[in-house]
PDB file of N, CA and C in Angstrom:
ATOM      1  N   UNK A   1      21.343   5.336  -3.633  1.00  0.00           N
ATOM      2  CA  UNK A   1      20.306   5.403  -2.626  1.00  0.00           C
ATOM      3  C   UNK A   1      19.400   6.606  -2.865  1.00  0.00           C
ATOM      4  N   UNK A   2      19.881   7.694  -3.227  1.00  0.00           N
ATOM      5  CA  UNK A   2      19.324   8.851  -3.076  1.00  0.00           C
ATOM      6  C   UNK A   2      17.961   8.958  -4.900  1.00  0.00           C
ATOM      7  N   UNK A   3      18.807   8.010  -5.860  1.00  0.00           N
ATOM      8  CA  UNK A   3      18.085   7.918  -6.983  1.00  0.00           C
ATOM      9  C   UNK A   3      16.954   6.995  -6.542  1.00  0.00           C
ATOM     10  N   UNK A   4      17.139   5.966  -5.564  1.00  0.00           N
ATOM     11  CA  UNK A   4      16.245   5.323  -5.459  1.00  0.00           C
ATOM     12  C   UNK A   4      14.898   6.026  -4.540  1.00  0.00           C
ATOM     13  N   UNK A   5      15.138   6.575  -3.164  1.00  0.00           N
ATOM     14  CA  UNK A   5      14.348   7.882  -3.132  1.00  0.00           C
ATOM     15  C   UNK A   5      13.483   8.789  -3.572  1.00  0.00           C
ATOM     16  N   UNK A   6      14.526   8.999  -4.397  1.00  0.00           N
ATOM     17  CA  UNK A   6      13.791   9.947  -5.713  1.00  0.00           C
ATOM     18  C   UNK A   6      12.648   9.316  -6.887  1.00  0.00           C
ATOM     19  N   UNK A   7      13.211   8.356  -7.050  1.00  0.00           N
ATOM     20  CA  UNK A   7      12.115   7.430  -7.658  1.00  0.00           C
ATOM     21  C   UNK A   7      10.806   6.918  -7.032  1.00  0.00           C
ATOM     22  N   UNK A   8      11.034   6.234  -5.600  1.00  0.00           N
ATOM     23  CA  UNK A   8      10.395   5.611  -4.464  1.00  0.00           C
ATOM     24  C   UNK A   8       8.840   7.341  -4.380  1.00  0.00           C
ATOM     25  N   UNK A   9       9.521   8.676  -4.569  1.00  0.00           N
ATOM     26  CA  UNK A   9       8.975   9.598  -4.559  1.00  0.00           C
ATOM     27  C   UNK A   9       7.834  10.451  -5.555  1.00  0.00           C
ATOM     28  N   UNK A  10       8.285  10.026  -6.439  1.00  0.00           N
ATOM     29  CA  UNK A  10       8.502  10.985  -7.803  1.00  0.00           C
ATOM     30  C   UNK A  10       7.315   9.664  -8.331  1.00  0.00           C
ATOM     31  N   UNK A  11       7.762   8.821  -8.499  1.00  0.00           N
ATOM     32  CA  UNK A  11       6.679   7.381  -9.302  1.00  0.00           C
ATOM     33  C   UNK A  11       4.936   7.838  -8.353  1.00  0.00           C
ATOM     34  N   UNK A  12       5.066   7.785  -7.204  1.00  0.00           N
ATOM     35  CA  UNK A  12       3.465   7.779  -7.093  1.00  0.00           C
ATOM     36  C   UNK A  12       3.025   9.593  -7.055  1.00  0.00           C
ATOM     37  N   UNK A  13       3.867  10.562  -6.790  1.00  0.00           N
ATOM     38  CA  UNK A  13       3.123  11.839  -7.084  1.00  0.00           C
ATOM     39  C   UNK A  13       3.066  11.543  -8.684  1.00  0.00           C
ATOM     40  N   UNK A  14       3.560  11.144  -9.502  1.00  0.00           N
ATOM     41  CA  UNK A  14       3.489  11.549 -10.947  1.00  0.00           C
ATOM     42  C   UNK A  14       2.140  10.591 -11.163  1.00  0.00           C
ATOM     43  N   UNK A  15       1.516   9.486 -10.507  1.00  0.00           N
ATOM     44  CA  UNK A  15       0.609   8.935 -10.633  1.00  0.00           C
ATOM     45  C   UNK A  15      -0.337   9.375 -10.060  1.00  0.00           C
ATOM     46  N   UNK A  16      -0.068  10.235  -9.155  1.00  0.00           N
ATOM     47  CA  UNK A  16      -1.588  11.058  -8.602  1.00  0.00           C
ATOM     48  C   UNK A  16      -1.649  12.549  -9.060  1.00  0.00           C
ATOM     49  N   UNK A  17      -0.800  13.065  -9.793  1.00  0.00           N
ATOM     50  CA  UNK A  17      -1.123  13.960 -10.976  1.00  0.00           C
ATOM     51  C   UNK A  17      -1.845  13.447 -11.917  1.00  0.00           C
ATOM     52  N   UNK A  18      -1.732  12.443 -12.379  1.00  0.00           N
ATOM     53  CA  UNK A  18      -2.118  11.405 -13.670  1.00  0.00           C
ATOM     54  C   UNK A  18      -3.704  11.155 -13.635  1.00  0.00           C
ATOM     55  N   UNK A  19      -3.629  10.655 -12.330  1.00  0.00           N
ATOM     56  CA  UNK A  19      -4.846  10.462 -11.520  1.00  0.00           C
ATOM     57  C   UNK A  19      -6.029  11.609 -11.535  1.00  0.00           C
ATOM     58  N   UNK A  20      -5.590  12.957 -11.027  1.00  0.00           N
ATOM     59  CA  UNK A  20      -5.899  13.927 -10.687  1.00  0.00           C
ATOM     60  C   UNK A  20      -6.522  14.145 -12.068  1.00  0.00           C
ATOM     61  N   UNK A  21      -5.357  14.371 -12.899  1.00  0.00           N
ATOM     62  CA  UNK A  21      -5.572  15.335 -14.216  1.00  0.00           C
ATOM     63  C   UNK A  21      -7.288  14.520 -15.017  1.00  0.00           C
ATOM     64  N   UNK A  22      -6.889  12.943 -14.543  1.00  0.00           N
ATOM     65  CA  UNK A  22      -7.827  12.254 -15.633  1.00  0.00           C
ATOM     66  C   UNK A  22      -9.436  12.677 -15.315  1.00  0.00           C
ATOM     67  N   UNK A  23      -9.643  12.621 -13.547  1.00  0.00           N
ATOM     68  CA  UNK A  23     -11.133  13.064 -13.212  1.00  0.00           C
ATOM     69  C   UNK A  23     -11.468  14.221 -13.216  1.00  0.00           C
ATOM     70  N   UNK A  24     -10.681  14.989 -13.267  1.00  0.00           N
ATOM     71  CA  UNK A  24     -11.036  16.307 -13.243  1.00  0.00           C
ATOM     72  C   UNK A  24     -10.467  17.268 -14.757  1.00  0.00           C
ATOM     73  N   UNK A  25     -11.603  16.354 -15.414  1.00  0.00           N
ATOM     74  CA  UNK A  25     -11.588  17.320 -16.928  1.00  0.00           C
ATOM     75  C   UNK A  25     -12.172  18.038 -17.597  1.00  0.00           C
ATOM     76  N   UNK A  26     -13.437  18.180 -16.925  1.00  0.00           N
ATOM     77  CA  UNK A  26     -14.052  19.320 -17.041  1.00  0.00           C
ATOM     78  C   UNK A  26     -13.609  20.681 -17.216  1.00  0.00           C
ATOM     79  N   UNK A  27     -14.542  21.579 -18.499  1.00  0.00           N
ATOM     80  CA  UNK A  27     -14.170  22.381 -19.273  1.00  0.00           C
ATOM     81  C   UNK A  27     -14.272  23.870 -17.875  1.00  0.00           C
ATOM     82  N   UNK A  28     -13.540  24.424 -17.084  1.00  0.00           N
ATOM     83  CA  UNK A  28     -14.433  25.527 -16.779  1.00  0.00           C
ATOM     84  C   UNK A  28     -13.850  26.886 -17.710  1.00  0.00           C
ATOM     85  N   UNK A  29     -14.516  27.777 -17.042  1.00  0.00           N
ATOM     86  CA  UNK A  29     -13.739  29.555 -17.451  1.00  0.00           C
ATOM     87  C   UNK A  29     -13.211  30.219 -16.724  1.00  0.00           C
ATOM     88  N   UNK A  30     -12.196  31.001 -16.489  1.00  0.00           N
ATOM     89  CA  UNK A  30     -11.759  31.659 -15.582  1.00  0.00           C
ATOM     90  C   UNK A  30     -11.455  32.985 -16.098  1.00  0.00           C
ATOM     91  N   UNK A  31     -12.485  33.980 -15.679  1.00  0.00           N
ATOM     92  CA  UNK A  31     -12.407  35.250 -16.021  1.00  0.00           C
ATOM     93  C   UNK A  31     -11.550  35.932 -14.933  1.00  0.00           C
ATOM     94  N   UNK A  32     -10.940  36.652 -15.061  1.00  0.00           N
ATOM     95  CA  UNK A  32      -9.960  38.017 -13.810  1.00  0.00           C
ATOM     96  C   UNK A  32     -10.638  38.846 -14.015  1.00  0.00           C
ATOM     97  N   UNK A  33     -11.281  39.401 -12.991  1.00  0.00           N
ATOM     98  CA  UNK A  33     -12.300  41.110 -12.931  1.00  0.00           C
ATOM     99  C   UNK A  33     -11.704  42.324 -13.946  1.00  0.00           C
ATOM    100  N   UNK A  34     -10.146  42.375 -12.902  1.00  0.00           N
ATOM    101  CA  UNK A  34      -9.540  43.953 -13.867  1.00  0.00           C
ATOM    102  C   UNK A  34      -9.406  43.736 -15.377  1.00  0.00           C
ATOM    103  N   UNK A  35      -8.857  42.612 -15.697  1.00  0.00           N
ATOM    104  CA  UNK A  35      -8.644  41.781 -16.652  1.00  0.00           C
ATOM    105  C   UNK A  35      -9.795  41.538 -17.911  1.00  0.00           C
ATOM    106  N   UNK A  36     -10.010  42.237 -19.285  1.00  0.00           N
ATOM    107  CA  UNK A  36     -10.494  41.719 -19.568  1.00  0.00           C
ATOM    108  C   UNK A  36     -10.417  40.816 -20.924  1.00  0.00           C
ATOM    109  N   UNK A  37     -11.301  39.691 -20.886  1.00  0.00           N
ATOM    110  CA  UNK A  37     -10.749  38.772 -21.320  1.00  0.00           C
ATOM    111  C   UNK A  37     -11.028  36.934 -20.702  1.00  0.00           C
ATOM    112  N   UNK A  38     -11.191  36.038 -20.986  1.00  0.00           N
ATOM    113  CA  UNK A  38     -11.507  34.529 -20.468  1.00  0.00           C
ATOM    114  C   UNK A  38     -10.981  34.072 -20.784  1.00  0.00           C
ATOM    115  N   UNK A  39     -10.470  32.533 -19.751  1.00  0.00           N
ATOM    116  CA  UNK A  39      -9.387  32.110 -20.270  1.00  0.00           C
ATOM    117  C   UNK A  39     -10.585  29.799 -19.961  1.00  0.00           C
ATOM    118  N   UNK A  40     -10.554  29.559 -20.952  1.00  0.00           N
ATOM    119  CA  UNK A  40     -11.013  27.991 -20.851  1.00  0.00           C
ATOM    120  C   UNK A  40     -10.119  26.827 -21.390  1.00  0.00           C
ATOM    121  N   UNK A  41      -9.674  26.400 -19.960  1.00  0.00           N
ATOM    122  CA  UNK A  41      -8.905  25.180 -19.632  1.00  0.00           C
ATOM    123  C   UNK A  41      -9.800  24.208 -18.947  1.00  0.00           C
ATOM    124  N   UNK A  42      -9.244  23.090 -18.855  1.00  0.00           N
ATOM    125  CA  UNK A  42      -9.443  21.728 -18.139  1.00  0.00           C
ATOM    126  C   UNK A  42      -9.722  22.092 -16.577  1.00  0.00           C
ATOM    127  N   UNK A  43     -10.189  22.085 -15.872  1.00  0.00           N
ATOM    128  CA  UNK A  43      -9.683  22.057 -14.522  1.00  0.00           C
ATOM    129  C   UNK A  43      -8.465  21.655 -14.032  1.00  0.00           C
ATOM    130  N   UNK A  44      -8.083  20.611 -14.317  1.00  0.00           N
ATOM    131  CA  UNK A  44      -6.692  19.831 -13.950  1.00  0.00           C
ATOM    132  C   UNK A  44      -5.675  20.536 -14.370  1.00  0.00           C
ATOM    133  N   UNK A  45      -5.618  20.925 -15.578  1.00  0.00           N
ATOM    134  CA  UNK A  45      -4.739  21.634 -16.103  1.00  0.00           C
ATOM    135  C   UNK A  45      -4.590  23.399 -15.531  1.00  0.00           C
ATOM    136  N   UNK A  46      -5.949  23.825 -15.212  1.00  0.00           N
ATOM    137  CA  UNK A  46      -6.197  25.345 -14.263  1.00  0.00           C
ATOM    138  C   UNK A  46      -5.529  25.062 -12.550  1.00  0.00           C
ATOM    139  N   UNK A  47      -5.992  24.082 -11.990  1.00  0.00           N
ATOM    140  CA  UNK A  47      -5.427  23.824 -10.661  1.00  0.00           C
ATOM    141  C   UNK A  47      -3.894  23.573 -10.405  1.00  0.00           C
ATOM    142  N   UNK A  48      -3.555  22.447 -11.433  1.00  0.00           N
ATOM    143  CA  UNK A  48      -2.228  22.478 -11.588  1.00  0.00           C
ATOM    144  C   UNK A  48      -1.133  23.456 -11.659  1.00  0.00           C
ATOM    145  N   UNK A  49      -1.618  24.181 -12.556  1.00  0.00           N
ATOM    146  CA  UNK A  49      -1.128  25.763 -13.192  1.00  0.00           C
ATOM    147  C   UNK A  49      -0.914  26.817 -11.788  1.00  0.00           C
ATOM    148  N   UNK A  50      -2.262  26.650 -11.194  1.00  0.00           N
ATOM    149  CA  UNK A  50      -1.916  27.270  -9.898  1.00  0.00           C
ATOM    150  C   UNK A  50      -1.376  26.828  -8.988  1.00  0.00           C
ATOM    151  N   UNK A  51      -1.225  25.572  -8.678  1.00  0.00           N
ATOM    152  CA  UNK A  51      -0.362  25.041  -7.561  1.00  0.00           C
ATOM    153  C   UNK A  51       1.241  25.278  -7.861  1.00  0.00           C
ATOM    154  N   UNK A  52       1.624  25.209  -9.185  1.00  0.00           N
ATOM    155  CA  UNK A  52       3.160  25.324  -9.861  1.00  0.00           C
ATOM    156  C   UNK A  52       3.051  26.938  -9.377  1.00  0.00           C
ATOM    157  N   UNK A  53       2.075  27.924  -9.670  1.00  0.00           N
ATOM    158  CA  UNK A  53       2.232  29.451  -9.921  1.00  0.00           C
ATOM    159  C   UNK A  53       3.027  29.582  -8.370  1.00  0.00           C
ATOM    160  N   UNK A  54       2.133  28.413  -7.139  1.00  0.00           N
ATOM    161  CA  UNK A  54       2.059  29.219  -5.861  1.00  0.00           C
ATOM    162  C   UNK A  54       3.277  28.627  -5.114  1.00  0.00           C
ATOM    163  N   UNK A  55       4.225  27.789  -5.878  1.00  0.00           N
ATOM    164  CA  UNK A  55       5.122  27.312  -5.513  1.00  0.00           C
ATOM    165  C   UNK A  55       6.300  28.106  -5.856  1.00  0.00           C
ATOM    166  N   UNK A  56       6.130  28.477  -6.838  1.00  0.00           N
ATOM    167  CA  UNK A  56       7.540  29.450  -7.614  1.00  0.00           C
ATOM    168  C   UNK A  56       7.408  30.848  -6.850  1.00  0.00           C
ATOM    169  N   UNK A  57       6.454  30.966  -6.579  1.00  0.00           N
ATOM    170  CA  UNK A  57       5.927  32.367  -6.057  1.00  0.00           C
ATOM    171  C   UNK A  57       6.138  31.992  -4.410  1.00  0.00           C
ATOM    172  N   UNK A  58       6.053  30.885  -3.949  1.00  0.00           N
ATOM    173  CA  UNK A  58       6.783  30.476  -2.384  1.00  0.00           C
ATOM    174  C   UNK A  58       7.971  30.590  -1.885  1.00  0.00           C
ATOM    175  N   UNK A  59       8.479  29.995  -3.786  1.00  0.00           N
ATOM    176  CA  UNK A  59      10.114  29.750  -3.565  1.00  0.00           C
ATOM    177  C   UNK A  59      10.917  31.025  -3.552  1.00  0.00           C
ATOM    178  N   UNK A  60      10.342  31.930  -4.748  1.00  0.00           N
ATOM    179  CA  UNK A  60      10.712  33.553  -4.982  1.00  0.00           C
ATOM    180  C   UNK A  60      10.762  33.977  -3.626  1.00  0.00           C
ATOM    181  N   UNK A  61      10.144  34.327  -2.744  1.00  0.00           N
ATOM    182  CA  UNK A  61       9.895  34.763  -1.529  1.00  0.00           C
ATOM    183  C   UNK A  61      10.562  34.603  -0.556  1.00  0.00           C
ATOM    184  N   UNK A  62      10.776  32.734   0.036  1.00  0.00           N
ATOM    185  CA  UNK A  62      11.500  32.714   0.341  1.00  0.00           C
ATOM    186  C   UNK A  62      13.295  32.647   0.486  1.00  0.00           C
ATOM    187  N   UNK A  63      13.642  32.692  -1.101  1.00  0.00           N
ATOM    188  CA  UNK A  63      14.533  32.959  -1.477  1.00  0.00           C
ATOM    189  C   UNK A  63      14.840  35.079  -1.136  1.00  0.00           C
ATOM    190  N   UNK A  64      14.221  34.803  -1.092  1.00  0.00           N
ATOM    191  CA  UNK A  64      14.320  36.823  -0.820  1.00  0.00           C
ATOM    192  C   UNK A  64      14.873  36.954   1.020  1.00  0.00           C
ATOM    193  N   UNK A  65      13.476  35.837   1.624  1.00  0.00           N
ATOM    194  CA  UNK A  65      14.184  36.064   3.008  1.00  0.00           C
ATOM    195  C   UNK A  65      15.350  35.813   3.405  1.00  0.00           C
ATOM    196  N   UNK A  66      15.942  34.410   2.673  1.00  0.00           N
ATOM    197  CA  UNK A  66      17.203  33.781   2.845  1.00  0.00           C
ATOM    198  C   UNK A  66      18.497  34.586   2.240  1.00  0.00           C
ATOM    199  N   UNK A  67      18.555  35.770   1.637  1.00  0.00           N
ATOM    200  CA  UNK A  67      18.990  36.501   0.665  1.00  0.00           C
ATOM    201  C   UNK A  67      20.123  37.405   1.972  1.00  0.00           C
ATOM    202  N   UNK A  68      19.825  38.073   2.688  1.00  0.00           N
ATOM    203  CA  UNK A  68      20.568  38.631   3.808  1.00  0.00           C
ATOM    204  C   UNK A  68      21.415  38.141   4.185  1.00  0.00           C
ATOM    205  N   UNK A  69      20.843  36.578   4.932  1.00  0.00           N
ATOM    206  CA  UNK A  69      21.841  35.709   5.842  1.00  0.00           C
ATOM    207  C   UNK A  69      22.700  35.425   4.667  1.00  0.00           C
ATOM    208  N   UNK A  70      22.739  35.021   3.591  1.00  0.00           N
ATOM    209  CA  UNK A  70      23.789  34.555   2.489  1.00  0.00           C
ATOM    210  C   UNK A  70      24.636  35.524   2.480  1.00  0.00           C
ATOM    211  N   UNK A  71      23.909  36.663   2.248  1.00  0.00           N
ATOM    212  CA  UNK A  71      25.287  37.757   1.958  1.00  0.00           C
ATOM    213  C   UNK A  71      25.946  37.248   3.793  1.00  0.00           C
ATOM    214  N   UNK A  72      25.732  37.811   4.808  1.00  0.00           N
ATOM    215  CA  UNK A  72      26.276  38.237   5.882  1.00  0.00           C
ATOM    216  C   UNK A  72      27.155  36.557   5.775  1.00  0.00           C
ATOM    217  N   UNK A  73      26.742  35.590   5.989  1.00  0.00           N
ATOM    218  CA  UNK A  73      27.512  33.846   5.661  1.00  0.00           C
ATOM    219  C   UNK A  73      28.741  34.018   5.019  1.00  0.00           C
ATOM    220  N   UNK A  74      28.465  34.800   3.738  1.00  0.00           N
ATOM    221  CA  UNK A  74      29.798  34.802   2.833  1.00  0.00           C
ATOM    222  C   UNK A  74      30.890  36.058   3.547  1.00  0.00           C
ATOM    223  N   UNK A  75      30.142  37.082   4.224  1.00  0.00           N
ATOM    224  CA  UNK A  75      30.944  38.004   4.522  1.00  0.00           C
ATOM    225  C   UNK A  75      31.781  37.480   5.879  1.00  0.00           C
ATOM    226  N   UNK A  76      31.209  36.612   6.665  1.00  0.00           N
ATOM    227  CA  UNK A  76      31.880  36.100   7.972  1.00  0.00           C
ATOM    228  C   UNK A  76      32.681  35.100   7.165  1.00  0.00           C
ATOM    229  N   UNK A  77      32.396  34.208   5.838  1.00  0.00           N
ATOM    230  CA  UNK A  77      33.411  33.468   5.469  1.00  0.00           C
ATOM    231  C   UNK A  77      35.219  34.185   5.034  1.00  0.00           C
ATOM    232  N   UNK A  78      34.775  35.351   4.662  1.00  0.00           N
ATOM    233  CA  UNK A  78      35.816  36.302   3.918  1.00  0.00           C
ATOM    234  C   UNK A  78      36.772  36.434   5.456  1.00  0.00           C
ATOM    235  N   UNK A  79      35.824  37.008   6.060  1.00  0.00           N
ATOM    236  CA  UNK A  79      36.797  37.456   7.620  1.00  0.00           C
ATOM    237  C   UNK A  79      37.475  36.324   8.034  1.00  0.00           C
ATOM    238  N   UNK A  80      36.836  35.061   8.210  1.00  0.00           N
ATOM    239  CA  UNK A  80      37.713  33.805   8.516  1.00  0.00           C
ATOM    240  C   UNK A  80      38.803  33.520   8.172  1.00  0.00           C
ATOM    241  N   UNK A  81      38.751  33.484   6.813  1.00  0.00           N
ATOM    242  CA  UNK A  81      39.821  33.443   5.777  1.00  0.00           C
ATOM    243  C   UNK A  81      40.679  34.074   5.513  1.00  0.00           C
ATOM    244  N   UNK A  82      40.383  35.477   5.849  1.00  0.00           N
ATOM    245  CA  UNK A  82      41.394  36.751   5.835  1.00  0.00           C
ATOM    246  C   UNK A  82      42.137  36.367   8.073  1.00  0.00           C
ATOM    247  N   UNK A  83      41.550  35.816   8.673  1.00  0.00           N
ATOM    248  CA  UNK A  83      42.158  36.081  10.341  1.00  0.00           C
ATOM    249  C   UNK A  83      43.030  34.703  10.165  1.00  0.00           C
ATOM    250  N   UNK A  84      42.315  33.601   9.203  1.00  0.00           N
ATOM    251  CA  UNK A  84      43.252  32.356   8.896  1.00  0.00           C
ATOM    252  C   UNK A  84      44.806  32.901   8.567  1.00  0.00           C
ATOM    253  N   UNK A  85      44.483  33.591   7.051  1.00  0.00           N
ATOM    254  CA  UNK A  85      45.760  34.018   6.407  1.00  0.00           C
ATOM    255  C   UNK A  85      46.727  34.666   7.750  1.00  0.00           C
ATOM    256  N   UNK A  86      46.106  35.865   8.337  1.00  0.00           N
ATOM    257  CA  UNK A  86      47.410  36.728   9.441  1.00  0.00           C
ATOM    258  C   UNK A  86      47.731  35.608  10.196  1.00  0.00           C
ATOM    259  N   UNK A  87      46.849  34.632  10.376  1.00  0.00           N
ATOM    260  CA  UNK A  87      47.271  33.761  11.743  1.00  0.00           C
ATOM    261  C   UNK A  87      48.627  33.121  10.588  1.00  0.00           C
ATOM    262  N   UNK A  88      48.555  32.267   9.328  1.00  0.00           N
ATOM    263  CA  UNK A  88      49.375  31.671   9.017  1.00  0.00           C
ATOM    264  C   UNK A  88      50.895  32.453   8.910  1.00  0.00           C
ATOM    265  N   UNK A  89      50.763  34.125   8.419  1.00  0.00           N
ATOM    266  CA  UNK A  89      51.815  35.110   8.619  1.00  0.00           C
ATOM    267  C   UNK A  89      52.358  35.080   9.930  1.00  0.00           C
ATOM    268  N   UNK A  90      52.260  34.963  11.037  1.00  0.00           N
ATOM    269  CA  UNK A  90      52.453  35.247  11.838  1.00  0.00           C
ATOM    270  C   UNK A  90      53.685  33.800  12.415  1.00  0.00           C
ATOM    271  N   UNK A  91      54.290  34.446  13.175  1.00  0.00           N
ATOM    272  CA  UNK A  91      55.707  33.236  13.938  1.00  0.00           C
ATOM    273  C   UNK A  91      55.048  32.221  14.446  1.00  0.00           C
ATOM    274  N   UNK A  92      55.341  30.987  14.627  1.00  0.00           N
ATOM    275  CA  UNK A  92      54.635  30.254  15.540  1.00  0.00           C
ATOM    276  C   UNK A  92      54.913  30.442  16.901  1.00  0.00           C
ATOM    277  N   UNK A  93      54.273  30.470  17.766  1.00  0.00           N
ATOM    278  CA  UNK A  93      54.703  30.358  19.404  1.00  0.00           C
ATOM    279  C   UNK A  93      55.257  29.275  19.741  1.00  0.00           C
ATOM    280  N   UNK A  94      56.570  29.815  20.639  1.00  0.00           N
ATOM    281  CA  UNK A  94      56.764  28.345  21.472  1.00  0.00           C
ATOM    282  C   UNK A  94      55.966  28.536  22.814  1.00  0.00           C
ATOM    283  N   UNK A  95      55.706  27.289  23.125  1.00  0.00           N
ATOM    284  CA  UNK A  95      55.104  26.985  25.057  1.00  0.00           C
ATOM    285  C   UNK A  95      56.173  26.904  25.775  1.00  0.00           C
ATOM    286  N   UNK A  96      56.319  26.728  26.751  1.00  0.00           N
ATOM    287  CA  UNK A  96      57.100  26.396  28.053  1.00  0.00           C
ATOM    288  C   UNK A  96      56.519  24.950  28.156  1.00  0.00           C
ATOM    289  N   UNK A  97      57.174  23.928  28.519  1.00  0.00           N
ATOM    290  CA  UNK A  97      56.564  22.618  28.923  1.00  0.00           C
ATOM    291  C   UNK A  97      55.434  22.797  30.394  1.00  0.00           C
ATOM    292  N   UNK A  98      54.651  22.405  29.655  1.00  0.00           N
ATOM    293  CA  UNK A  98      53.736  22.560  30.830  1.00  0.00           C
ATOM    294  C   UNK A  98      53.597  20.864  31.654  1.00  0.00           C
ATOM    295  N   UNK A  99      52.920  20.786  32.894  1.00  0.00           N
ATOM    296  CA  UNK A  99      52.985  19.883  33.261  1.00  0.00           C
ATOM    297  C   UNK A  99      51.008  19.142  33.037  1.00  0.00           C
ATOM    298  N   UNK A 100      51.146  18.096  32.484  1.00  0.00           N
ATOM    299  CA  UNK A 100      49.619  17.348  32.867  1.00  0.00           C
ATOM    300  C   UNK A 100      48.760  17.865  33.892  1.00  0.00           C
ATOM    301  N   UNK A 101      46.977  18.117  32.897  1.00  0.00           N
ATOM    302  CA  UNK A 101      46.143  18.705  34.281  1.00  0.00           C
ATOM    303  C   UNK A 101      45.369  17.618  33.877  1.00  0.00           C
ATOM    304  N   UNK A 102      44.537  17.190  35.204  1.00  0.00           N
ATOM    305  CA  UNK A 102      45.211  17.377  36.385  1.00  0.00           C
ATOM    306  C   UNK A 102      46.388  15.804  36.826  1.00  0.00           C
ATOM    307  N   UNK A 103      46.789  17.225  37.954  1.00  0.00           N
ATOM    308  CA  UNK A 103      47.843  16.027  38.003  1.00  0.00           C
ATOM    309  C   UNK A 103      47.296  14.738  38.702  1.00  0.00           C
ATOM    310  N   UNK A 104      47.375  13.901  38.460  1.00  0.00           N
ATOM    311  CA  UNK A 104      47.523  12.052  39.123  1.00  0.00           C
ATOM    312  C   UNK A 104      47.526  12.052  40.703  1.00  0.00           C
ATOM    313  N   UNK A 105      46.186  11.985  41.200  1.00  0.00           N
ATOM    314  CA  UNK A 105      46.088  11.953  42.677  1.00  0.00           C
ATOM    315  C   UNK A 105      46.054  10.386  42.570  1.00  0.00           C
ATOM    316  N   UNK A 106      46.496   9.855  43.744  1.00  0.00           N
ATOM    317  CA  UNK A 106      45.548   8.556  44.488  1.00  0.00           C
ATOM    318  C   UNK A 106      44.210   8.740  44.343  1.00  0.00           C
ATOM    319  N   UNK A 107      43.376   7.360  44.340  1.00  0.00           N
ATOM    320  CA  UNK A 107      42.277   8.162  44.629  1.00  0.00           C
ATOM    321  C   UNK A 107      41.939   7.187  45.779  1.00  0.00           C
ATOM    322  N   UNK A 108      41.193   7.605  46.739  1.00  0.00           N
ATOM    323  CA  UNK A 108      40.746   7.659  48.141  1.00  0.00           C
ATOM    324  C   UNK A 108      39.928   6.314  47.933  1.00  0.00           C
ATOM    325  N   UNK A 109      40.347   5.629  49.233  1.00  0.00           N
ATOM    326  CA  UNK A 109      39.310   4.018  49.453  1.00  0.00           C
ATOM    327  C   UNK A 109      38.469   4.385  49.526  1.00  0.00           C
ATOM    328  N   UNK A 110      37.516   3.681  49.012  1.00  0.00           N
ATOM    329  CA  UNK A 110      35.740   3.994  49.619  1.00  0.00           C
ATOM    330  C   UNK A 110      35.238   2.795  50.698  1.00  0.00           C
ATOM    331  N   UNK A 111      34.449   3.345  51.301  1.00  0.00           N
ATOM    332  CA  UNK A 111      34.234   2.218  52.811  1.00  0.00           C
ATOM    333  C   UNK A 111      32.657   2.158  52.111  1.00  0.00           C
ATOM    334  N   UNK A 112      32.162   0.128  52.376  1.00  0.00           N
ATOM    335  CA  UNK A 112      30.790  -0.214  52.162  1.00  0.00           C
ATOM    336  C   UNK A 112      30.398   0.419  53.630  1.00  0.00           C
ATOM    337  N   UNK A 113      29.294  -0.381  53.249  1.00  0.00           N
ATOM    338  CA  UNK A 113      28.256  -0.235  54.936  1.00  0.00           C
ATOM    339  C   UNK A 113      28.777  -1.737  55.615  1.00  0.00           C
ATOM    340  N   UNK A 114      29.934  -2.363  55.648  1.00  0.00           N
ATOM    341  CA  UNK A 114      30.029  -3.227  56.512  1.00  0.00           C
ATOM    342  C   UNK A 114      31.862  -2.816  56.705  1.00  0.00           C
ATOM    343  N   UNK A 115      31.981  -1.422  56.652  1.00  0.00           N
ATOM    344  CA  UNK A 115      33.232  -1.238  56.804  1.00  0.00           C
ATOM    345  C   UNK A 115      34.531  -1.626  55.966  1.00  0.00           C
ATOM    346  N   UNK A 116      34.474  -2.625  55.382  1.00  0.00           N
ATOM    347  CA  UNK A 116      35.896  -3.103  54.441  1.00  0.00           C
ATOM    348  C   UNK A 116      35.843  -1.961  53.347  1.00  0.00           C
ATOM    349  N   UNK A 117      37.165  -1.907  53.013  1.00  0.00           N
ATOM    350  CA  UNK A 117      37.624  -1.235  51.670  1.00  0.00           C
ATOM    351  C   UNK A 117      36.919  -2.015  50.460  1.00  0.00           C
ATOM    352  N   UNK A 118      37.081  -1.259  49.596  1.00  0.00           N
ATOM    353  CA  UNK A 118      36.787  -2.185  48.139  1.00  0.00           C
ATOM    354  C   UNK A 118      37.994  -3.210  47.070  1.00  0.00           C
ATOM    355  N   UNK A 119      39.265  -2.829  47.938  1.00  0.00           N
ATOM    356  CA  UNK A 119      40.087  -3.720  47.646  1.00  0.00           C
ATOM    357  C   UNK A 119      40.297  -5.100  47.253  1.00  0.00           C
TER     358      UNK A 119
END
C-alpha cells in the first residue's frame, strides 16, 4: 500500500519537474555581489537547485530544533528502564483480598408519569 502511495505521489511530481524543467530553459546569469564571479545555467536547472538548497537548509534547521527533545526522550527512556529494572528487583506484594467496588446495590424502580413501575 504504502509503495503504491509512493508511486500514486512521486509519478506526477516527477512529471511536473519534467514539465517545469522543459519550459523554462532559458539561458540566465546569476552573479552574487560579494562573490566574484557568474554562474550560467538553465533556469530550471537554477530554480530547482534552489528549491533542493532551501529544503536541506529547512531540514538542517529543523533537525537542530528537534535535537533537545531527542536527547531529553532518550534520557526519560533510560530512567524508565532503570525504575522498570528496581521495580523487577524488588519482592512482589501481596494484597489482602479486597472486596468488589462498587458493591451490587438493587437498583431503585423508576415510576412513569402514569405511576406503574417499569416492571
Amino acid at each position: 500500500m504504502l509503495r503504491f502511495l509512493s508511486g500514486f505521489i512521486a509519478i506526477p511530481a516527477l512529471l511536473a519537474v519534467l514539465i517545469f524543467g522543459l519550459q523554462n530553459s532559458h539561458v540566465v546569469t546569476l552573479s552574487l555581489w560579494p562573490f566574484m564571479g557568474e554562474i550560467t545555467l538553465p533556469l530550471s536547472i537554477l530554480s530547482i537547485g534552489f528549491l533542493f538548497l532551501g529544503l536541506f537548509f529547512g531540514s538542517f534547521f529543523m533537525w537542530l530544533t528537534m535535537l533537545p527533545l531527542r536527547f531529553r526522550a532518550r534520557r526519560l527512556q533510560r530512567e524508565v528502564s532503570d525504575l522498570n529494572e528496581a521495580l523487577a528487583e524488588q519482592p512482589p506484594v501481596q494484597r489482602a483480598a479486597s472486596p468488589t467496588f462498587p458493591p451490587e446495590r438493587p437498583q431503585p424502580k423508576r415510576r412513569w408519569l402514569g405511576g406503574t413501575s417499569n416492571d
